[in-house]
C-alpha atoms as a PDB file:
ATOM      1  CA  UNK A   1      17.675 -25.781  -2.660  1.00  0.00           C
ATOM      2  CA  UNK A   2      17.991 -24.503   1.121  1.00  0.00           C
ATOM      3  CA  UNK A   3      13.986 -24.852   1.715  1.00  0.00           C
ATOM      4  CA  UNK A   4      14.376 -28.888   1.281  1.00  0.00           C
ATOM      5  CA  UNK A   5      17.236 -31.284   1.753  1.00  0.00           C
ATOM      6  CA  UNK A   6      18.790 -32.920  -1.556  1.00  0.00           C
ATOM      7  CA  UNK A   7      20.857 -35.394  -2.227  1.00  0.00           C
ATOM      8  CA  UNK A   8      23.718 -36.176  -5.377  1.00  0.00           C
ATOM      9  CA  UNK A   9      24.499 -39.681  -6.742  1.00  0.00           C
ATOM     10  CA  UNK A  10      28.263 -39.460  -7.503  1.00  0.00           C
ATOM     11  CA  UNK A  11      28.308 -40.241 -11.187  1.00  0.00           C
ATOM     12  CA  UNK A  12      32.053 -39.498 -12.269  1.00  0.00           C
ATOM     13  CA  UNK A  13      34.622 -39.480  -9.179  1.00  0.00           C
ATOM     14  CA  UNK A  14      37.732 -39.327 -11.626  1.00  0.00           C
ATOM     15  CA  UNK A  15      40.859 -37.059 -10.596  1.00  0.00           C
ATOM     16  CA  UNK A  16      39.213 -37.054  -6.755  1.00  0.00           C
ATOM     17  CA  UNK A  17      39.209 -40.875  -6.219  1.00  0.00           C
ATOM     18  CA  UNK A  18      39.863 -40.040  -2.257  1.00  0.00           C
ATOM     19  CA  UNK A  19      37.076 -37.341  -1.994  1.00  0.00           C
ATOM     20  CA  UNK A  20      34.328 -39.354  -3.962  1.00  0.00           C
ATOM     21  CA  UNK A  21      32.864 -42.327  -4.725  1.00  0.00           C
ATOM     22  CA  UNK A  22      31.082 -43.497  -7.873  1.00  0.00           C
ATOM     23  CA  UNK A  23      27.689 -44.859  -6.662  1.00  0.00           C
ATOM     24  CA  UNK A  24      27.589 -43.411  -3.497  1.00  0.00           C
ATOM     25  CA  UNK A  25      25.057 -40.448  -2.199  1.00  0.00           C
ATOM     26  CA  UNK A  26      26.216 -36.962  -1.228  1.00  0.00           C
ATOM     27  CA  UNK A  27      24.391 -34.305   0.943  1.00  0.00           C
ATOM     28  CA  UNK A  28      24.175 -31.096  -0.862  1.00  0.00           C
ATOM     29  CA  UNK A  29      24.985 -28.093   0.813  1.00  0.00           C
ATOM     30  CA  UNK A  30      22.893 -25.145  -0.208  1.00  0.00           C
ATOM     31  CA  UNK A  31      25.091 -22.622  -2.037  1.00  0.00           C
ATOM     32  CA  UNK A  32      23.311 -20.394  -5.093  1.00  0.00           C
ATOM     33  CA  UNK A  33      26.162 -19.248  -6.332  1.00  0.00           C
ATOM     34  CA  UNK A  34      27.936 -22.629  -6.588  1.00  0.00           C
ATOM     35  CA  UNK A  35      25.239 -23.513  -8.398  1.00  0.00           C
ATOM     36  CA  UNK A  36      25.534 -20.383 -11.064  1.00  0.00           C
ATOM     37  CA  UNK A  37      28.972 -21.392 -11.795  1.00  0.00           C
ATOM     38  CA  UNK A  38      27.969 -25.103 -12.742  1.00  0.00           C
ATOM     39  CA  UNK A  39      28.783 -26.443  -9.322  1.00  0.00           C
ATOM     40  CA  UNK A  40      27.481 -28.420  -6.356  1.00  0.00           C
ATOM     41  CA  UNK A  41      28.759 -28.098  -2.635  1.00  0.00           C
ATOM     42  CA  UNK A  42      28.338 -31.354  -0.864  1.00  0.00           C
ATOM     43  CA  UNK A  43      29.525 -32.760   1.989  1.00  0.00           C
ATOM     44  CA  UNK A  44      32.425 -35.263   0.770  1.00  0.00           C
ATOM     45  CA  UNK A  45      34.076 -38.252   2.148  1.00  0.00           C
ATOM     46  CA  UNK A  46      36.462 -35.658   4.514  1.00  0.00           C
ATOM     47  CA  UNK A  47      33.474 -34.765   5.923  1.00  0.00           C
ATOM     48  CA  UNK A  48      34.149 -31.522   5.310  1.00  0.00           C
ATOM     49  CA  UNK A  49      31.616 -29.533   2.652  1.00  0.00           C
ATOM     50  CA  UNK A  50      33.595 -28.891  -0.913  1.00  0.00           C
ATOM     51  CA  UNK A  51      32.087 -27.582  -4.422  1.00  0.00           C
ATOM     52  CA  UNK A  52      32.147 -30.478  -7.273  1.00  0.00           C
ATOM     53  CA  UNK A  53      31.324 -29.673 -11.054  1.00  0.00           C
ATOM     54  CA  UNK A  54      27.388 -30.458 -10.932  1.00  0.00           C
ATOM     55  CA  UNK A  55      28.026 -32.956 -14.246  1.00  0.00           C
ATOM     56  CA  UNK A  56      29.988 -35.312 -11.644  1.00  0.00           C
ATOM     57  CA  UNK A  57      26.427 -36.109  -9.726  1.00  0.00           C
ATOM     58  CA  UNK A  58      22.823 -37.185 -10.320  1.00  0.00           C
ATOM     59  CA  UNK A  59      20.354 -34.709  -8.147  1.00  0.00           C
ATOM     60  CA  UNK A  60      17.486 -36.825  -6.585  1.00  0.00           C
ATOM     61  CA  UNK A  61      14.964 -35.520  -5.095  1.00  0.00           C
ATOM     62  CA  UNK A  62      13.908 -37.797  -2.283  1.00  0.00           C
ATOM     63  CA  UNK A  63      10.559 -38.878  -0.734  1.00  0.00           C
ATOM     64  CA  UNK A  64      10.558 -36.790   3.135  1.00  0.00           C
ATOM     65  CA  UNK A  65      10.645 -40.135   5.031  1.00  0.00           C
ATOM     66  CA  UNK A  66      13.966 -41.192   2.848  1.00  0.00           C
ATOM     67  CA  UNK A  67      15.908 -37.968   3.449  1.00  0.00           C
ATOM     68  CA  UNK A  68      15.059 -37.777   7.577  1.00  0.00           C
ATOM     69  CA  UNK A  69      16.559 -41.492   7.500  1.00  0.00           C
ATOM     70  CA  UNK A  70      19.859 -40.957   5.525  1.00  0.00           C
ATOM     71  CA  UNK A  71      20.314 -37.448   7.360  1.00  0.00           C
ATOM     72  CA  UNK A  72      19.969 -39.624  11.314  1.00  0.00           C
ATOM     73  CA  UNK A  73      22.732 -42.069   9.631  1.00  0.00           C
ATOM     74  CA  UNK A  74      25.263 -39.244   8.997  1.00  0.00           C
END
């Protein structure tokens, strides 16, 4: 996950209403061991970078030119 940028379509935002939204893409953080323990660390709406259970989110994998554009409008 750290060699290429990925992003997470919030699927379930329930019980974190104020962190997530439902519809809305994340940036994922690269963290392996998030990741073992059935996790993704994204940066949420704080801004700040937090580990979600992976079964809230979507993973896309992006075409380059799509990622380089969402990353310039954070």
């Amino acid at each position: 996950m750290k060699d290429k940028q990925k992003f997470a379509l919030c699927l379930n935002n329930e019980g974190y209403e104020a962190s997530l939204e439902v519809g809305k893409l994340y940036r994922i953080v690269g963290d392996d061991t998030a990741v073992q323990h059935g996790y993704l660390r994204l940066i949420d709406e704080s801004g700040e970078d937090y580990a979600y259970a992976a079964h809230r989110f979507y993973v896309l994998s992006l075409p380059e030119k799509v990622e380089e554009t969402l990353l310039l409008a954070n």
